[in-house]
PDB file of N, CA and C in Angstrom:
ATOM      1  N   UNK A   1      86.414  63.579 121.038  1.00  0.00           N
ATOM      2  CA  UNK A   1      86.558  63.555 119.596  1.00  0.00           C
ATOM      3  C   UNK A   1      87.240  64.833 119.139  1.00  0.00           C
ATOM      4  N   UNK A   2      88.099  64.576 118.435  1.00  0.00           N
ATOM      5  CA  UNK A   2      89.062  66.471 118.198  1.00  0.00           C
ATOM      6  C   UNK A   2      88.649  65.880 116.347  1.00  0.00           C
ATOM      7  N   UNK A   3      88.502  67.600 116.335  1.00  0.00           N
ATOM      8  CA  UNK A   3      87.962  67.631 114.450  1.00  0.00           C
ATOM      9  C   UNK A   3      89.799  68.882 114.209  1.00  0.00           C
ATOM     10  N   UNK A   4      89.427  68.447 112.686  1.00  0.00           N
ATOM     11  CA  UNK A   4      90.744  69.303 112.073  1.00  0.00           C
ATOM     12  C   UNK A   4      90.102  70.819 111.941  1.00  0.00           C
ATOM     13  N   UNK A   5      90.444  71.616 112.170  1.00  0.00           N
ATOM     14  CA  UNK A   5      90.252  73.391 111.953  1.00  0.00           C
ATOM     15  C   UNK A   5      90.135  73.226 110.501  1.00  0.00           C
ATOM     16  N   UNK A   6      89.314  74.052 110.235  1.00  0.00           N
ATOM     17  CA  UNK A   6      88.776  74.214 107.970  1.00  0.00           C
ATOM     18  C   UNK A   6      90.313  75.346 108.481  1.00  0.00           C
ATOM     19  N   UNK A   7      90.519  75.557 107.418  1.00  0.00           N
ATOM     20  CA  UNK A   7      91.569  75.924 106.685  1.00  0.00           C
ATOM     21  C   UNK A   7      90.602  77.778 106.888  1.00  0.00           C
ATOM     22  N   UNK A   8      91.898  78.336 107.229  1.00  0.00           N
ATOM     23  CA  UNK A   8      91.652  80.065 107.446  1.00  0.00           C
ATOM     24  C   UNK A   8      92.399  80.505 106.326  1.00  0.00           C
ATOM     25  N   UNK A   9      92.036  82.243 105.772  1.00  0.00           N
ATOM     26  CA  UNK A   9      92.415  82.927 104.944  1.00  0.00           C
ATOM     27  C   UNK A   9      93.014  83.443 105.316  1.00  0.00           C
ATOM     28  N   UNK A  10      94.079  84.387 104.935  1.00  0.00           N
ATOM     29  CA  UNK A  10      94.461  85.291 105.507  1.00  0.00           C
ATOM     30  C   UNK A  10      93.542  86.778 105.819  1.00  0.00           C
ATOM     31  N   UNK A  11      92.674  86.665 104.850  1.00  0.00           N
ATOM     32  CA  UNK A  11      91.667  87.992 105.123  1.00  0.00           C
ATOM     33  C   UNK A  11      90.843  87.310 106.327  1.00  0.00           C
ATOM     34  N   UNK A  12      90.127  86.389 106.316  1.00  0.00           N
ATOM     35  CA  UNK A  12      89.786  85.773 107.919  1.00  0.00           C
ATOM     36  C   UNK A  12      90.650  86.019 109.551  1.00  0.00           C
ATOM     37  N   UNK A  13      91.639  85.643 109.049  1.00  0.00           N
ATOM     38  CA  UNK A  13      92.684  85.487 110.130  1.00  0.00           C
ATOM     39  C   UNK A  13      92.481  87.214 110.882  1.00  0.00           C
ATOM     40  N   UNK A  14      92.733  88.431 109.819  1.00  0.00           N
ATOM     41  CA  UNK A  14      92.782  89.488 110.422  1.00  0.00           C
ATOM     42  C   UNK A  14      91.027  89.854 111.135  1.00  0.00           C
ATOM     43  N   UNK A  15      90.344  89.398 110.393  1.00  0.00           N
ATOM     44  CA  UNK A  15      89.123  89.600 110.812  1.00  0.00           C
ATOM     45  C   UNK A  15      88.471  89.206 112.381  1.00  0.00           C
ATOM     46  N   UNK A  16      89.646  87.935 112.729  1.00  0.00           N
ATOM     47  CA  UNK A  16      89.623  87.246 114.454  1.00  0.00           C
ATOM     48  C   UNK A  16      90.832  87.900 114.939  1.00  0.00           C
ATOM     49  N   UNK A  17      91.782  89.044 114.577  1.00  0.00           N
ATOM     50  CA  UNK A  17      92.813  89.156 115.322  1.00  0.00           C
ATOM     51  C   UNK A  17      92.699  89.547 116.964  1.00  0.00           C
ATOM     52  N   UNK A  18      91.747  90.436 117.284  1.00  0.00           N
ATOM     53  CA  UNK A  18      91.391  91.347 117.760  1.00  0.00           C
ATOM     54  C   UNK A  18      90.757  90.399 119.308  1.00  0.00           C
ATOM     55  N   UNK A  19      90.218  89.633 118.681  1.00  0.00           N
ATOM     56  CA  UNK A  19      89.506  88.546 119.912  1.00  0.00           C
ATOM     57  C   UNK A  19      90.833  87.559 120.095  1.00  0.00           C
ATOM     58  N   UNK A  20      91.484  87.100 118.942  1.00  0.00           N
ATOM     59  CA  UNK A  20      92.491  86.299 119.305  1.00  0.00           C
ATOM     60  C   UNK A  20      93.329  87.009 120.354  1.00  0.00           C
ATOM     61  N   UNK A  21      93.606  88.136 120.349  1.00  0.00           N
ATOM     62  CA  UNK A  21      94.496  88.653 121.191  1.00  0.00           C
ATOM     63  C   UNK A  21      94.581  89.238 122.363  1.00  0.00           C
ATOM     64  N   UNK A  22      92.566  88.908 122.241  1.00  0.00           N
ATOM     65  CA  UNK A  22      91.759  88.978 123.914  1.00  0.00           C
ATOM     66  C   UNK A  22      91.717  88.218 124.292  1.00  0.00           C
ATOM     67  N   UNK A  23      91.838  86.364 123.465  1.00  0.00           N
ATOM     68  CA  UNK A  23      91.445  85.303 124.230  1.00  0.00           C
ATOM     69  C   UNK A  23      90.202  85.035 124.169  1.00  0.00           C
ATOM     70  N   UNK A  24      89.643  85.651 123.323  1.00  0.00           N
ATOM     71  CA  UNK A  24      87.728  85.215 123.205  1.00  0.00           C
ATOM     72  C   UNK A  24      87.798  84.540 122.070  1.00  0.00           C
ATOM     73  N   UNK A  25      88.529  84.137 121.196  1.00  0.00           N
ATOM     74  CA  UNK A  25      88.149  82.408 120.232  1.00  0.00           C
ATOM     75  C   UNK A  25      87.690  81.994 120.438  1.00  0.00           C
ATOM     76  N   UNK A  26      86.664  81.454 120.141  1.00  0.00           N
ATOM     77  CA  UNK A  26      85.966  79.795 120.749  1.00  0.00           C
ATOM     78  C   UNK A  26      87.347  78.819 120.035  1.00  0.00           C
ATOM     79  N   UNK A  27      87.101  77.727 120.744  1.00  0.00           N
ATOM     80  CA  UNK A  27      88.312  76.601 120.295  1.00  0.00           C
ATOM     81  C   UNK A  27      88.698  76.719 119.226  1.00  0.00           C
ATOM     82  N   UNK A  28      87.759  76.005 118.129  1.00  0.00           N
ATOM     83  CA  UNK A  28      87.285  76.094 117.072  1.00  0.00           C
ATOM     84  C   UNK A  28      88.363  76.906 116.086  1.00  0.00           C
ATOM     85  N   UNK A  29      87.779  78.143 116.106  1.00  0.00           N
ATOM     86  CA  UNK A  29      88.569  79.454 115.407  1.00  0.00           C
ATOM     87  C   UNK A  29      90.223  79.423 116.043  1.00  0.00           C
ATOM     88  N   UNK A  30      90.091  79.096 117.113  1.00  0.00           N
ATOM     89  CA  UNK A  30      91.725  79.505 117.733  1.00  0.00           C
ATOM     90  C   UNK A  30      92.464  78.406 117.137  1.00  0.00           C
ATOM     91  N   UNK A  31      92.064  77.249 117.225  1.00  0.00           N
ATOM     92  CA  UNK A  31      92.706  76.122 116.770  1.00  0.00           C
ATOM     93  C   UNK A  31      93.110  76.575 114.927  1.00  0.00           C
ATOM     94  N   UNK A  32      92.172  76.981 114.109  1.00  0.00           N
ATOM     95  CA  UNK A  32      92.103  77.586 113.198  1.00  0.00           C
ATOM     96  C   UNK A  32      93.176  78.538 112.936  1.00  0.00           C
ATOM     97  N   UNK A  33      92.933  79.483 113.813  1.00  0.00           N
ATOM     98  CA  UNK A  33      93.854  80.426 113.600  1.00  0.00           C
ATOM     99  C   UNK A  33      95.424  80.074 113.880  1.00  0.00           C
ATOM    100  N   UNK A  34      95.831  79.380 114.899  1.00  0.00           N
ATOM    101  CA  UNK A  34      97.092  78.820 115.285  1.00  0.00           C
ATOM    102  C   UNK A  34      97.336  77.763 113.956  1.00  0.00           C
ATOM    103  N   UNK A  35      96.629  77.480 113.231  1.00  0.00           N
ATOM    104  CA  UNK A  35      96.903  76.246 112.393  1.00  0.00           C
ATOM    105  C   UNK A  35      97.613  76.935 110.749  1.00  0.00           C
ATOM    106  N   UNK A  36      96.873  78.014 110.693  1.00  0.00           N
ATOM    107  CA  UNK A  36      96.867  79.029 109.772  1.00  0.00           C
ATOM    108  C   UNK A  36      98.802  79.887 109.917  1.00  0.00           C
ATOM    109  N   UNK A  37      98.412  80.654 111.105  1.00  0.00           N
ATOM    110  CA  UNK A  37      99.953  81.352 111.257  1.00  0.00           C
ATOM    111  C   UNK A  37     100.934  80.185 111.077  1.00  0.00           C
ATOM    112  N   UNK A  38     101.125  78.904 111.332  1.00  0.00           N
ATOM    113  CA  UNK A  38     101.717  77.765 111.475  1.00  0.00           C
ATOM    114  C   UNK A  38     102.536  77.456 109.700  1.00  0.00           C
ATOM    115  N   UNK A  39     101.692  78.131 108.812  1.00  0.00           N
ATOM    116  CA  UNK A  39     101.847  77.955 107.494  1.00  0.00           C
ATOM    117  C   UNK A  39     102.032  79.506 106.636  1.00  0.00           C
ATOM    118  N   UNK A  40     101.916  80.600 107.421  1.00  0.00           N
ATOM    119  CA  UNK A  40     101.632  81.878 106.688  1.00  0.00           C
ATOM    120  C   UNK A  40     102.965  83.017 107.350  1.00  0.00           C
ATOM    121  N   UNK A  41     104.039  83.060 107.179  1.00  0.00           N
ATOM    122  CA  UNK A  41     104.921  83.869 107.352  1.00  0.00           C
ATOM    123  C   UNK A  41     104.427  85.343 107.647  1.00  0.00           C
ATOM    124  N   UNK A  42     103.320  85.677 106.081  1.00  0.00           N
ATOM    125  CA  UNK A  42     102.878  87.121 106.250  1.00  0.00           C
ATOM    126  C   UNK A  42     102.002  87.572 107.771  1.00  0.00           C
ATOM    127  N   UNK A  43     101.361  86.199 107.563  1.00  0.00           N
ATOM    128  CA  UNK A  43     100.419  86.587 109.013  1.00  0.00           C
ATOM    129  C   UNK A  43     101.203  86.774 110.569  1.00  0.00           C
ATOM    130  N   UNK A  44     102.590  85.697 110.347  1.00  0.00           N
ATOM    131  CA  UNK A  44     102.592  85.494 111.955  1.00  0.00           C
ATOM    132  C   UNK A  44     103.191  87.530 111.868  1.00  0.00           C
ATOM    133  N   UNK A  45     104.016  87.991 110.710  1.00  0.00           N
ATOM    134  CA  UNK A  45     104.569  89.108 110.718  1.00  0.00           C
ATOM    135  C   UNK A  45     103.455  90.342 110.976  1.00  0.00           C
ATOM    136  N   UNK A  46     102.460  90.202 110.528  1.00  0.00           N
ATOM    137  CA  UNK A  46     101.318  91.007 110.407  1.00  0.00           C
ATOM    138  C   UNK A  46     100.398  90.858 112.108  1.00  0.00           C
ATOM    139  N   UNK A  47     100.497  89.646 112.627  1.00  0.00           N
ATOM    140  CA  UNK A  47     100.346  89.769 114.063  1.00  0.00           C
ATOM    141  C   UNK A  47     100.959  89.817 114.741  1.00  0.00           C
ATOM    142  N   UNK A  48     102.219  89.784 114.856  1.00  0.00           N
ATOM    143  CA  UNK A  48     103.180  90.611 115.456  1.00  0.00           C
ATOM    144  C   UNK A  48     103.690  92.509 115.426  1.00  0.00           C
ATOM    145  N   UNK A  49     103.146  92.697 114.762  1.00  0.00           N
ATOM    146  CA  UNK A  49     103.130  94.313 114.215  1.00  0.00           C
ATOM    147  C   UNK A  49     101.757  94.926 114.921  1.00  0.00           C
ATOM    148  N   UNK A  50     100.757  94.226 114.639  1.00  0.00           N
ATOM    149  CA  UNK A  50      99.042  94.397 115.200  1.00  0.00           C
ATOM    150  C   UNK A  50      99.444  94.390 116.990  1.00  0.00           C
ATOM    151  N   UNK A  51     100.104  93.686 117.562  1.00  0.00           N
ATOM    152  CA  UNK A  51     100.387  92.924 118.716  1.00  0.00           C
ATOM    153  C   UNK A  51     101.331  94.034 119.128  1.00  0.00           C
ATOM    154  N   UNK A  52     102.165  94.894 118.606  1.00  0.00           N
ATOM    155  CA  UNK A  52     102.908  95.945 119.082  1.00  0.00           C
ATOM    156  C   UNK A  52     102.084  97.343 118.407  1.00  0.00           C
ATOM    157  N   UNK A  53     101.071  97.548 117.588  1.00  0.00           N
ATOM    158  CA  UNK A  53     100.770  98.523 117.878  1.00  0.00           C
ATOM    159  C   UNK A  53      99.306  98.630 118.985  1.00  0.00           C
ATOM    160  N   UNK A  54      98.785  97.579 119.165  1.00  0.00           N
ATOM    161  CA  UNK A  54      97.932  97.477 120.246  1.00  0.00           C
ATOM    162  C   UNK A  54      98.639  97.927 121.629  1.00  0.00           C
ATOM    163  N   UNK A  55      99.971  97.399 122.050  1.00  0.00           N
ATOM    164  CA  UNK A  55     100.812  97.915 123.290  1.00  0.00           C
ATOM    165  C   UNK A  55     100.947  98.827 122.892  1.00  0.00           C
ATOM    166  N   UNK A  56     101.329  99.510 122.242  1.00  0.00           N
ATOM    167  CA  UNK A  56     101.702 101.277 122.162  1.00  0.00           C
ATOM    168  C   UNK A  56     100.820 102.099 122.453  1.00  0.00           C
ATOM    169  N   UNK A  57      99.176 101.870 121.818  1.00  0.00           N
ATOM    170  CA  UNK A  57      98.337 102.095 121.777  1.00  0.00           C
ATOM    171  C   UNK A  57      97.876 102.407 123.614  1.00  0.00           C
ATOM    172  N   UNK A  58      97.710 101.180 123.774  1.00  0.00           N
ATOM    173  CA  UNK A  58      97.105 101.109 125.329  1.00  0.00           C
ATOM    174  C   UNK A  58      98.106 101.797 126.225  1.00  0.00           C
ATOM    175  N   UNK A  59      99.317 101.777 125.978  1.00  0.00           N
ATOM    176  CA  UNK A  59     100.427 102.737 126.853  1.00  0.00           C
ATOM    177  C   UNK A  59      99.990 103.972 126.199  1.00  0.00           C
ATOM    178  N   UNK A  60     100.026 104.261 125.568  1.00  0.00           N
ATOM    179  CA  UNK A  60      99.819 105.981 125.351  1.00  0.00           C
ATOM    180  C   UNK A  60      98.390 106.689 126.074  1.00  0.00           C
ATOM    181  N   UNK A  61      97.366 105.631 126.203  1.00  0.00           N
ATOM    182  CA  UNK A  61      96.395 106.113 126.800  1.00  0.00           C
ATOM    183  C   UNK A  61      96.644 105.633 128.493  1.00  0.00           C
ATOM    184  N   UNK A  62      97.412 105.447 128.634  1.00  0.00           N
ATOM    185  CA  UNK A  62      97.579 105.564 130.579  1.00  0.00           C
ATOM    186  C   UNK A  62      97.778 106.815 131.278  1.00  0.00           C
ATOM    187  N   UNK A  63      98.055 107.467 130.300  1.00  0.00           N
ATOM    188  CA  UNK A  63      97.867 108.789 131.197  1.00  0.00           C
ATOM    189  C   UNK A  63      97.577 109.843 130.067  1.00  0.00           C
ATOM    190  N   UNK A  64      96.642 109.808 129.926  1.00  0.00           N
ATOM    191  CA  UNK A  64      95.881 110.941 128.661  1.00  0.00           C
ATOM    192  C   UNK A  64      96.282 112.277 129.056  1.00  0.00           C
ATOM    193  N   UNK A  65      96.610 112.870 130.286  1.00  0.00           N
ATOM    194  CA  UNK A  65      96.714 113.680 130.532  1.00  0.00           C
ATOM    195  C   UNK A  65      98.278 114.001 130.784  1.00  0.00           C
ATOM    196  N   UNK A  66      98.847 113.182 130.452  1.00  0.00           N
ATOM    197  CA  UNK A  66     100.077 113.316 130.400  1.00  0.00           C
ATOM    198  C   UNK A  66     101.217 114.779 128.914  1.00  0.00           C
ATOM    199  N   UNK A  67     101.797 115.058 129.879  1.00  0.00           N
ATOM    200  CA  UNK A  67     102.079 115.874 128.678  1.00  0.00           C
ATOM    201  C   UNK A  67     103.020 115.285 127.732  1.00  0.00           C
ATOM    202  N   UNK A  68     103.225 116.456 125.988  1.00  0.00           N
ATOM    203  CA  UNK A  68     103.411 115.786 124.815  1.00  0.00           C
ATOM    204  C   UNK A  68     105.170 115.608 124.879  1.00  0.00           C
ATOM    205  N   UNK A  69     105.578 114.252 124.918  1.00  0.00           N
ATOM    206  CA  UNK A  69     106.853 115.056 124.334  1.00  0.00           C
ATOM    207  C   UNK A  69     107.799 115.886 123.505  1.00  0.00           C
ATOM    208  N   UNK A  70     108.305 116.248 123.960  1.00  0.00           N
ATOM    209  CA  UNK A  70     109.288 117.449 123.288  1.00  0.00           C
ATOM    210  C   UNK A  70     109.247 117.143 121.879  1.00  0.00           C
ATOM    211  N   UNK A  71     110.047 115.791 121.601  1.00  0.00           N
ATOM    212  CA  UNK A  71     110.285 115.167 120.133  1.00  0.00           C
ATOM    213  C   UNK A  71     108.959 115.288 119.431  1.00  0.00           C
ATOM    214  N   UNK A  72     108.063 115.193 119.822  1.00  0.00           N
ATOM    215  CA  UNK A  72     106.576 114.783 119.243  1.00  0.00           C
ATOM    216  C   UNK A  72     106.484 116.120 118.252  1.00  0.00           C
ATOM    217  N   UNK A  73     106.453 115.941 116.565  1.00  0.00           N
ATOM    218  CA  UNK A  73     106.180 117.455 115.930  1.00  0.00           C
ATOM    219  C   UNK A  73     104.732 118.121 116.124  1.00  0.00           C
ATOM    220  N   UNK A  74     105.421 119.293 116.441  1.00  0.00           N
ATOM    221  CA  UNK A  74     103.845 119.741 116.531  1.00  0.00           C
ATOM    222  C   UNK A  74     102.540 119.745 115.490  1.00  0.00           C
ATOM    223  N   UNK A  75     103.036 120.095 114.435  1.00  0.00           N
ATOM    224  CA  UNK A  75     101.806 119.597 113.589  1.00  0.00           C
ATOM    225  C   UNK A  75     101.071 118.531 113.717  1.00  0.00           C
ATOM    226  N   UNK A  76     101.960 117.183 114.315  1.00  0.00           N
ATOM    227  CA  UNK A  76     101.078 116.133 114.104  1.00  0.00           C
ATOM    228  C   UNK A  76     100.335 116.173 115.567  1.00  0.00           C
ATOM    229  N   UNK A  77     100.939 117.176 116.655  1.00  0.00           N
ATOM    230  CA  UNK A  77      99.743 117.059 117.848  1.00  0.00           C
ATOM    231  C   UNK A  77      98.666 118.229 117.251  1.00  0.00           C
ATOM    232  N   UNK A  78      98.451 118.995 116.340  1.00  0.00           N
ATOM    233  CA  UNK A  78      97.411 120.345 115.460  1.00  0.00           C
ATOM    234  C   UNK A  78      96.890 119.145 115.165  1.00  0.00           C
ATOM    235  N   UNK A  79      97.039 117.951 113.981  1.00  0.00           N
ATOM    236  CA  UNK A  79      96.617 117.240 113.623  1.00  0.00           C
ATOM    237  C   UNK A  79      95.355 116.102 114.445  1.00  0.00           C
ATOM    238  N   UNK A  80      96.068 115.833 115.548  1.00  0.00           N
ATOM    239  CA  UNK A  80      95.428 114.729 116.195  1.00  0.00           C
ATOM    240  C   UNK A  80      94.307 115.520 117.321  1.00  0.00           C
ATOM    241  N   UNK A  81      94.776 116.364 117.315  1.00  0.00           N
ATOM    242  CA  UNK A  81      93.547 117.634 118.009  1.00  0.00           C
ATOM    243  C   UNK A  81      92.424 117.850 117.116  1.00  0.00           C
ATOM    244  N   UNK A  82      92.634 118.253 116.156  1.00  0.00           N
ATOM    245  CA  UNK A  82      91.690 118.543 114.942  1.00  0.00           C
ATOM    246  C   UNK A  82      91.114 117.398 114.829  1.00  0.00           C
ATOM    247  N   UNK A  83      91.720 116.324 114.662  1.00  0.00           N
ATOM    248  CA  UNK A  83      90.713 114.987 113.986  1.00  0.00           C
ATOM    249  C   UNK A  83      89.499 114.989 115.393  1.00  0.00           C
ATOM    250  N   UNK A  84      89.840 115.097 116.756  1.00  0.00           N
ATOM    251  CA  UNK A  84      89.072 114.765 117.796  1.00  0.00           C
ATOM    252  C   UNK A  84      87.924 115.583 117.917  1.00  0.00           C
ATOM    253  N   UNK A  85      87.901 116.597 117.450  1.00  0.00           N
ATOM    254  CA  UNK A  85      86.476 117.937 117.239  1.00  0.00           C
ATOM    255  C   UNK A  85      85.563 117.251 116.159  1.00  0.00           C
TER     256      UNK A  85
END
């Protein structure tokens, strides 16, 4: 028996991005959520942006110990030091 997905928000949608993009949906929600981007321009754009700063994210922490590049201004590495204390 297949049921229709209730209709997602866009404030919903961001609220499952995170599992959607682990693959932990239950059907249910995924079907939902695929049914949703299917009709919402802002969203598929808004998970595509979420979806590249998650890769940036996880690449920058592969080697934590890696040093800063050159380009990188220094204030904003003062900055990101400071926030971590």
């Amino acid at each position: 028996m297949s049921t229709t997905p209730r209709d997602l928000t866009c404030r919903e949608l961001v609220d499952f991005l995170m599992s959607y993009l682990d693959d932990e949906l239950p059907d249910p929600e995924r079907r939902a959520f695929e049914a949703h981007l299917e009709l919402c321009e802002d969203c598929v754009s808004y998970l595509r942006s979420y979806e590249a700063t998650v890769r940036l994210e996880r690449r920058a922490f592969e080697a934590p110990e890696a040093p800063v590049p050159d380009d990188v201004p220094e204030e904003l590495v003062t900055a990101i030091l400071s926030s971590r204390r």
